[in-house]
PDB file of N, CA and C in Angstrom:
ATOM      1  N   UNK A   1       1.748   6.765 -10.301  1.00  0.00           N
ATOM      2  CA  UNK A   1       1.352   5.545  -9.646  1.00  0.00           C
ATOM      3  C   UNK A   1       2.519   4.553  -9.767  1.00  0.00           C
ATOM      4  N   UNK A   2       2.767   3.779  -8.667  1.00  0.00           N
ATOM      5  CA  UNK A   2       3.717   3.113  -8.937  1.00  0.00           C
ATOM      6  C   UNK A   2       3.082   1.322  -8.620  1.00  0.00           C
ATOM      7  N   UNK A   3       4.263   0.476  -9.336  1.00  0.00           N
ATOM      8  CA  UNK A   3       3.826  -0.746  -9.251  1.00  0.00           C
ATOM      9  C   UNK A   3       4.645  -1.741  -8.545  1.00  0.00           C
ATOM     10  N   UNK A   4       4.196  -2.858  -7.888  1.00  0.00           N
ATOM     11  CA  UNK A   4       5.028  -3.657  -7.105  1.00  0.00           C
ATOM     12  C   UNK A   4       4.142  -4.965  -6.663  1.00  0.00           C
ATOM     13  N   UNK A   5       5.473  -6.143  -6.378  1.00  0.00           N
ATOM     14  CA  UNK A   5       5.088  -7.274  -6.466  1.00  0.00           C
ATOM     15  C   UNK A   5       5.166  -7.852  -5.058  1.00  0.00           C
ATOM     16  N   UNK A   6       4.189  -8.218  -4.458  1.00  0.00           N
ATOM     17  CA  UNK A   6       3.774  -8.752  -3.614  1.00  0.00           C
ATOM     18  C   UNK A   6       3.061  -9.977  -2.719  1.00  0.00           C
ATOM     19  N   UNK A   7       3.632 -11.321  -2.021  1.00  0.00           N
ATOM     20  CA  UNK A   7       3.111 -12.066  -1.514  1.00  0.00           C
ATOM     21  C   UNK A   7       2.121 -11.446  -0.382  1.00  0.00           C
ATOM     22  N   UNK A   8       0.978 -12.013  -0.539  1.00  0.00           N
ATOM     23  CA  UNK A   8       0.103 -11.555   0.199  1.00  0.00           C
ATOM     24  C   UNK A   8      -1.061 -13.232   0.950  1.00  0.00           C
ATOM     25  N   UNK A   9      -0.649 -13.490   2.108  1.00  0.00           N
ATOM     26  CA  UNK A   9      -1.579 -14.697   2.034  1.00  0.00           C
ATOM     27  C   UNK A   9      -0.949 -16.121   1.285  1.00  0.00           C
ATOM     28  N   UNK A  10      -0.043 -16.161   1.007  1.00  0.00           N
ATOM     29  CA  UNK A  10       0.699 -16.935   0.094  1.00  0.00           C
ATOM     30  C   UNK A  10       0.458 -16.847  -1.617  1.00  0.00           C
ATOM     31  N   UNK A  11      -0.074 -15.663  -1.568  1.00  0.00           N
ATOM     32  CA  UNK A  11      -0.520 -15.601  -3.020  1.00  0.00           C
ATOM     33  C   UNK A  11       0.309 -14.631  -3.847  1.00  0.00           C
ATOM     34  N   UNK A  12       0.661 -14.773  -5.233  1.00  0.00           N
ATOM     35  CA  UNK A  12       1.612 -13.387  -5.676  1.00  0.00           C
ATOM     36  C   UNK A  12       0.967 -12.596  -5.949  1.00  0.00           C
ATOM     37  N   UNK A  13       0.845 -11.451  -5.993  1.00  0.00           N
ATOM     38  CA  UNK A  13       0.229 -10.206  -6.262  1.00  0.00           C
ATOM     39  C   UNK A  13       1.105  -9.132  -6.801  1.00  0.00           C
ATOM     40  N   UNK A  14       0.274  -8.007  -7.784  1.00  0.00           N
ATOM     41  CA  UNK A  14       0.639  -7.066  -7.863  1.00  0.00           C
ATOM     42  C   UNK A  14      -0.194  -5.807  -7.747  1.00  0.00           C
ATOM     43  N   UNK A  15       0.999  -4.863  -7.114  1.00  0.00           N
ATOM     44  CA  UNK A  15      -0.220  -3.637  -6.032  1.00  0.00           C
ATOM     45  C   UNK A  15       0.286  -2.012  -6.599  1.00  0.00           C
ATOM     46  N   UNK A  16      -0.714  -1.535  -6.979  1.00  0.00           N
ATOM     47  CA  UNK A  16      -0.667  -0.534  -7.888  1.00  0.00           C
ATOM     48  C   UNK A  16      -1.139   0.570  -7.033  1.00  0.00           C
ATOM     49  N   UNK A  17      -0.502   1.701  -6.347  1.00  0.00           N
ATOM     50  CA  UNK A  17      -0.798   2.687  -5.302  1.00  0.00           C
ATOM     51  C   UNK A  17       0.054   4.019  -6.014  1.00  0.00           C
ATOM     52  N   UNK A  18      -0.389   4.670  -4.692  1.00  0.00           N
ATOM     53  CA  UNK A  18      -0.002   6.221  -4.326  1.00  0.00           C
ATOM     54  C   UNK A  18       0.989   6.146  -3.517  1.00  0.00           C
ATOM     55  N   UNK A  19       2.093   6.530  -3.072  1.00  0.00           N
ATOM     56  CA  UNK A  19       3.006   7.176  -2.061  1.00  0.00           C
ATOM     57  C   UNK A  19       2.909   8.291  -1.630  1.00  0.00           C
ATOM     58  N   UNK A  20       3.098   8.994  -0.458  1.00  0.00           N
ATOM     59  CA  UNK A  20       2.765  10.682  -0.120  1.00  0.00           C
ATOM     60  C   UNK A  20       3.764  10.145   1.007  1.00  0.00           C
ATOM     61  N   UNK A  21       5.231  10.623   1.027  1.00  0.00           N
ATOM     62  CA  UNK A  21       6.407  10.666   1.739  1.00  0.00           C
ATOM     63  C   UNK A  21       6.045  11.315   3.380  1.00  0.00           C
ATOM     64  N   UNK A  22       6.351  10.938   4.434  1.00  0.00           N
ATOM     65  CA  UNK A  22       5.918  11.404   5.573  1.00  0.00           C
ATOM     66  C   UNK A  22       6.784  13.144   5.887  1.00  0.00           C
ATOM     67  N   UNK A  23       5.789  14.258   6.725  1.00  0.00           N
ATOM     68  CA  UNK A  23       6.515  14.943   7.043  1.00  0.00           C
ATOM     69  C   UNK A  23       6.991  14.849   8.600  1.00  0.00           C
ATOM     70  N   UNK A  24       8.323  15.654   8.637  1.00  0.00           N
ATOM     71  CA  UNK A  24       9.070  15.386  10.013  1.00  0.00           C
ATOM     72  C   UNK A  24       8.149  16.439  10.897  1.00  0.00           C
ATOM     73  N   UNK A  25       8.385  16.017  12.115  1.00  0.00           N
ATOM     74  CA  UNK A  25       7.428  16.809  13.326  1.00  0.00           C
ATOM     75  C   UNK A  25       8.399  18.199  13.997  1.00  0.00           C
ATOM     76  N   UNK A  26       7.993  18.748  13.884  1.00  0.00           N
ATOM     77  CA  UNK A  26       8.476  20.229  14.557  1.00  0.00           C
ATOM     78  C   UNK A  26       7.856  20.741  15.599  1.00  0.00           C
ATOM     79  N   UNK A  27       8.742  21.693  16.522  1.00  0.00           N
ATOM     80  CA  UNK A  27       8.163  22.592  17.307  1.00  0.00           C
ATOM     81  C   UNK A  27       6.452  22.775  17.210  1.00  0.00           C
ATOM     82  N   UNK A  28       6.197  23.295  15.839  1.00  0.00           N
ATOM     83  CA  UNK A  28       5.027  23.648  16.049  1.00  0.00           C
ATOM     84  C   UNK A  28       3.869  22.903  15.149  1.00  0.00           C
ATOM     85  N   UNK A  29       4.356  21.351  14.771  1.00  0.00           N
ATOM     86  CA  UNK A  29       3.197  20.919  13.777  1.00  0.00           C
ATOM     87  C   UNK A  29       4.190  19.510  13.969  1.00  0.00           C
ATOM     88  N   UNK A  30       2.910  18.694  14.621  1.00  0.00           N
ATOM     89  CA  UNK A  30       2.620  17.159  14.889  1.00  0.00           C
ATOM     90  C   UNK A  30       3.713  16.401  14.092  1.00  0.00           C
ATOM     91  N   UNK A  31       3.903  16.750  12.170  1.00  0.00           N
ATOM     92  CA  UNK A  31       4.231  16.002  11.411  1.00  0.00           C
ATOM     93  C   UNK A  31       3.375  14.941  11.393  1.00  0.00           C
ATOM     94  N   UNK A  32       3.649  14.014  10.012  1.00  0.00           N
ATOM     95  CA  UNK A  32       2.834  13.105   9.456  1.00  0.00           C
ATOM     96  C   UNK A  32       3.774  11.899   9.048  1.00  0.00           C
ATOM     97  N   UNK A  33       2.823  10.485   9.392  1.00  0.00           N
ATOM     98  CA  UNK A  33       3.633   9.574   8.855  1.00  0.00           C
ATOM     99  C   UNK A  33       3.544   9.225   7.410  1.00  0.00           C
ATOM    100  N   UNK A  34       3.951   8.484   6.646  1.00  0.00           N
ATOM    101  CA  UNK A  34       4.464   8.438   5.140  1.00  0.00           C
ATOM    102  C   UNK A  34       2.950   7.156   5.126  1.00  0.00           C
ATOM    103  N   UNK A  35       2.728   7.694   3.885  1.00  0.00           N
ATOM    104  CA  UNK A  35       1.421   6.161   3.028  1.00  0.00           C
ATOM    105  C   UNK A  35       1.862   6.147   1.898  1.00  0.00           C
ATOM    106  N   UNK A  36       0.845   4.653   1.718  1.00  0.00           N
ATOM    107  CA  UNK A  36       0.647   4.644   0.344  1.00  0.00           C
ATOM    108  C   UNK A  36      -0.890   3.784   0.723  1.00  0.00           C
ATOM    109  N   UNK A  37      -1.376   3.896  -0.917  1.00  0.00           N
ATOM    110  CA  UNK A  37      -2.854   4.071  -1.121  1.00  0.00           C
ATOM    111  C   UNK A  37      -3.047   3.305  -2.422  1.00  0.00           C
ATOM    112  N   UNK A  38      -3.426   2.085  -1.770  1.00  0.00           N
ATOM    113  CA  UNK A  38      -3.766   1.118  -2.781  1.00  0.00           C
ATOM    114  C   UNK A  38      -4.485   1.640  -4.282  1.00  0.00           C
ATOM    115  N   UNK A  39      -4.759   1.607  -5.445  1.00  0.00           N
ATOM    116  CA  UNK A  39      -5.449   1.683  -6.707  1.00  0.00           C
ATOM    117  C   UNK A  39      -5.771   0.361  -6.686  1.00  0.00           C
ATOM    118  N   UNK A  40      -5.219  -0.526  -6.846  1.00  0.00           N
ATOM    119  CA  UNK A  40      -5.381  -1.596  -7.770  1.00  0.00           C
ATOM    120  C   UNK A  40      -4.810  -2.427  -7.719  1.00  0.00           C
ATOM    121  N   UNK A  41      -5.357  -3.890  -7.100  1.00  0.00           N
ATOM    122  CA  UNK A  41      -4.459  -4.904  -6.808  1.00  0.00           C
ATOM    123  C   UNK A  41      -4.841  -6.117  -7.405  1.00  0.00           C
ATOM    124  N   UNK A  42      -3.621  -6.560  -8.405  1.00  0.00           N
ATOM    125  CA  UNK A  42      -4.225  -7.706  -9.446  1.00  0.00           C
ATOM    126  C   UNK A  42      -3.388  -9.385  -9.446  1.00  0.00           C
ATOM    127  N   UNK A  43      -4.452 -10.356  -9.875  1.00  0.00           N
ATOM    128  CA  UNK A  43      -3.584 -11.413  -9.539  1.00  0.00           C
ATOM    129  C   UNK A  43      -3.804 -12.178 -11.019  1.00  0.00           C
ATOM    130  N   UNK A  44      -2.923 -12.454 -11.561  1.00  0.00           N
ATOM    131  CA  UNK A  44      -2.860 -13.063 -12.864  1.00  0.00           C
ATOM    132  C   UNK A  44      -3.376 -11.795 -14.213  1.00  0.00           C
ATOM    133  N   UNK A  45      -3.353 -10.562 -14.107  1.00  0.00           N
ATOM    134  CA  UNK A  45      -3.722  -9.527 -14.906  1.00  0.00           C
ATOM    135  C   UNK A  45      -5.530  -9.247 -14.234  1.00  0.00           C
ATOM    136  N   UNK A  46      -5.880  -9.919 -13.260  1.00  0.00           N
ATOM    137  CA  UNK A  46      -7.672  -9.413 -12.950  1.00  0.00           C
ATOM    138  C   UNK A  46      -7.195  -8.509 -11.763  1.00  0.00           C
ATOM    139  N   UNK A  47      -7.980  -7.200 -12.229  1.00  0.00           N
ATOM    140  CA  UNK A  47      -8.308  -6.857 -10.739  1.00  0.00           C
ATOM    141  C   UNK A  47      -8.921  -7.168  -9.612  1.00  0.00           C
ATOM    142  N   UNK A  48      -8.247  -7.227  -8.600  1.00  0.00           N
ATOM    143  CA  UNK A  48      -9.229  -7.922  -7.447  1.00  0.00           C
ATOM    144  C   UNK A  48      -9.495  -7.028  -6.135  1.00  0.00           C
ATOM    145  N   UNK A  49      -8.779  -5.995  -6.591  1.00  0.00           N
ATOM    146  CA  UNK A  49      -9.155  -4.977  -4.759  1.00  0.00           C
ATOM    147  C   UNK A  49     -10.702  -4.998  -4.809  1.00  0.00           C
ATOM    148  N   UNK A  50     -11.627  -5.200  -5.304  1.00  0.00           N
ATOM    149  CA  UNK A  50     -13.359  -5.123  -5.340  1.00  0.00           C
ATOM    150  C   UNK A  50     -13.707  -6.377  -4.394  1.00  0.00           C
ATOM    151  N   UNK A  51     -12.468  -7.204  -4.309  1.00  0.00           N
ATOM    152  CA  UNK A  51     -13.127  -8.483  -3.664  1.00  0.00           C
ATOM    153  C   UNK A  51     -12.522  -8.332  -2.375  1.00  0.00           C
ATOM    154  N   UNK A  52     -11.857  -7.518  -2.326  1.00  0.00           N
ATOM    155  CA  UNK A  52     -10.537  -7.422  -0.868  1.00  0.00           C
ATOM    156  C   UNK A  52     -11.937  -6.699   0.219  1.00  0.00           C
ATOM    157  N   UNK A  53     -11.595  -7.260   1.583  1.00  0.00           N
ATOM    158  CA  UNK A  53     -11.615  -6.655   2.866  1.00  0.00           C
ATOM    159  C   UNK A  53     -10.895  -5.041   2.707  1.00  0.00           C
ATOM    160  N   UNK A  54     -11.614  -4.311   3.571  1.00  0.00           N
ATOM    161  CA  UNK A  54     -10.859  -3.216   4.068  1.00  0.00           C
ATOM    162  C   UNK A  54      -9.417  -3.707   4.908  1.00  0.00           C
ATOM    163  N   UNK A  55      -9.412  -4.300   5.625  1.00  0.00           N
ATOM    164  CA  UNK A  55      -8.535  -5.087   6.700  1.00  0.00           C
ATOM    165  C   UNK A  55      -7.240  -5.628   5.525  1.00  0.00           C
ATOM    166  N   UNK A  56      -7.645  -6.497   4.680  1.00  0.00           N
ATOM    167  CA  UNK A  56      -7.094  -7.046   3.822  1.00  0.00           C
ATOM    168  C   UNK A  56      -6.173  -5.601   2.613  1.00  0.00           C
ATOM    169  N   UNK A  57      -6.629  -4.392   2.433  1.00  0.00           N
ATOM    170  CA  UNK A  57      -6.465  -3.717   1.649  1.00  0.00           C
ATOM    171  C   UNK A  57      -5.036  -2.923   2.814  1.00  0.00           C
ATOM    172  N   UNK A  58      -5.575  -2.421   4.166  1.00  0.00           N
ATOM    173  CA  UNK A  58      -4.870  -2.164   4.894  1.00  0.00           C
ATOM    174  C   UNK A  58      -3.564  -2.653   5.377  1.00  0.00           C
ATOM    175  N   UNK A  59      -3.585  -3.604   5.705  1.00  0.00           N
ATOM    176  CA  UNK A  59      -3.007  -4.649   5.832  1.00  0.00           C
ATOM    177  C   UNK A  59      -1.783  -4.715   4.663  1.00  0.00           C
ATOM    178  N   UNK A  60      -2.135  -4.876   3.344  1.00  0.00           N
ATOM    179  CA  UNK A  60      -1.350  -4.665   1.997  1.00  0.00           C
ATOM    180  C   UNK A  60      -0.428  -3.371   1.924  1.00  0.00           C
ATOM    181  N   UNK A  61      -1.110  -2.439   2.769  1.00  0.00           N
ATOM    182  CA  UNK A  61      -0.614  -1.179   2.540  1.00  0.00           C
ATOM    183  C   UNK A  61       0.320  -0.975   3.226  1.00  0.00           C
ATOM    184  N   UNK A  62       0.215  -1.728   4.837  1.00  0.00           N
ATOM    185  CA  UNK A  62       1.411  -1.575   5.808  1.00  0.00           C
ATOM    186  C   UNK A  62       2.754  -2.329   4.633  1.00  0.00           C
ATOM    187  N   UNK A  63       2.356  -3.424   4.500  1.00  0.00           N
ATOM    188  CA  UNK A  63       3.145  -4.260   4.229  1.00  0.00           C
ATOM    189  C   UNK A  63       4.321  -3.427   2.810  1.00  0.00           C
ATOM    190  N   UNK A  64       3.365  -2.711   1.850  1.00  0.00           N
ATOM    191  CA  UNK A  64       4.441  -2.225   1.174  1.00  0.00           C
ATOM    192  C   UNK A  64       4.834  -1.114   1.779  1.00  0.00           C
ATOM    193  N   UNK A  65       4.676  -0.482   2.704  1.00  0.00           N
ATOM    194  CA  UNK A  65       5.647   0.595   3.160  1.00  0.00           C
ATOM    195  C   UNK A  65       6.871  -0.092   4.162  1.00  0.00           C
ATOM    196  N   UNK A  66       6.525  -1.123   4.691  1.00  0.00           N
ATOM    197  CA  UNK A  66       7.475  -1.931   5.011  1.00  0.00           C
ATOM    198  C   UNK A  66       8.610  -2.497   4.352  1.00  0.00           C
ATOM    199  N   UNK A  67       8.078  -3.223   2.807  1.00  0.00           N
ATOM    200  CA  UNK A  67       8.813  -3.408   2.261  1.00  0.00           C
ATOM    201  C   UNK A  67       9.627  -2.780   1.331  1.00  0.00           C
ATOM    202  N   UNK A  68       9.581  -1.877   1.149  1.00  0.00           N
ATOM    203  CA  UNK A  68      10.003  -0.519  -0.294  1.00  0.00           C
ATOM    204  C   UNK A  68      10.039   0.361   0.389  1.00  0.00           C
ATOM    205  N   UNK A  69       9.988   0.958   1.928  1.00  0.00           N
ATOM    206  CA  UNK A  69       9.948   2.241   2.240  1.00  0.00           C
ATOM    207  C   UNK A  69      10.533   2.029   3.796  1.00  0.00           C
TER     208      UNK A  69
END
């Protein structure tokens, strides 16, 4: 699991996920794009993904593959 620091909303955060690297597309198989998969997203040491939107969780997720990937 890896960890990383994140403005979200104007707020600092830190977002505790999964990575699974994308595969390239070939002749015979679509390929896949690259994620990551929120665990655990905390603000001042509380967890708070329980209070997050789906939208809001999503949203977080683009954003660190954007930023770190």
């Amino acid at each position: 699991m890896k960890e990383f620091d994140l403005k979200y909303k104007e707020i600092d955060l830190v977002v505790k996920g999964y990575y699974t690297e994308g595969e390239p597309q070939t002749y015979d198989y679509p390929g896949s794009p690259a994620e990551f998969s929120v665990c655990e997203v905390t603000l001042q040491g509380v967890d708070i993904s329980v209070l997050m939107s789906d939208l809001d969780l999503e949203t977080i997720e683009e954003q660190i593959l954007d930023k770190y990937y």
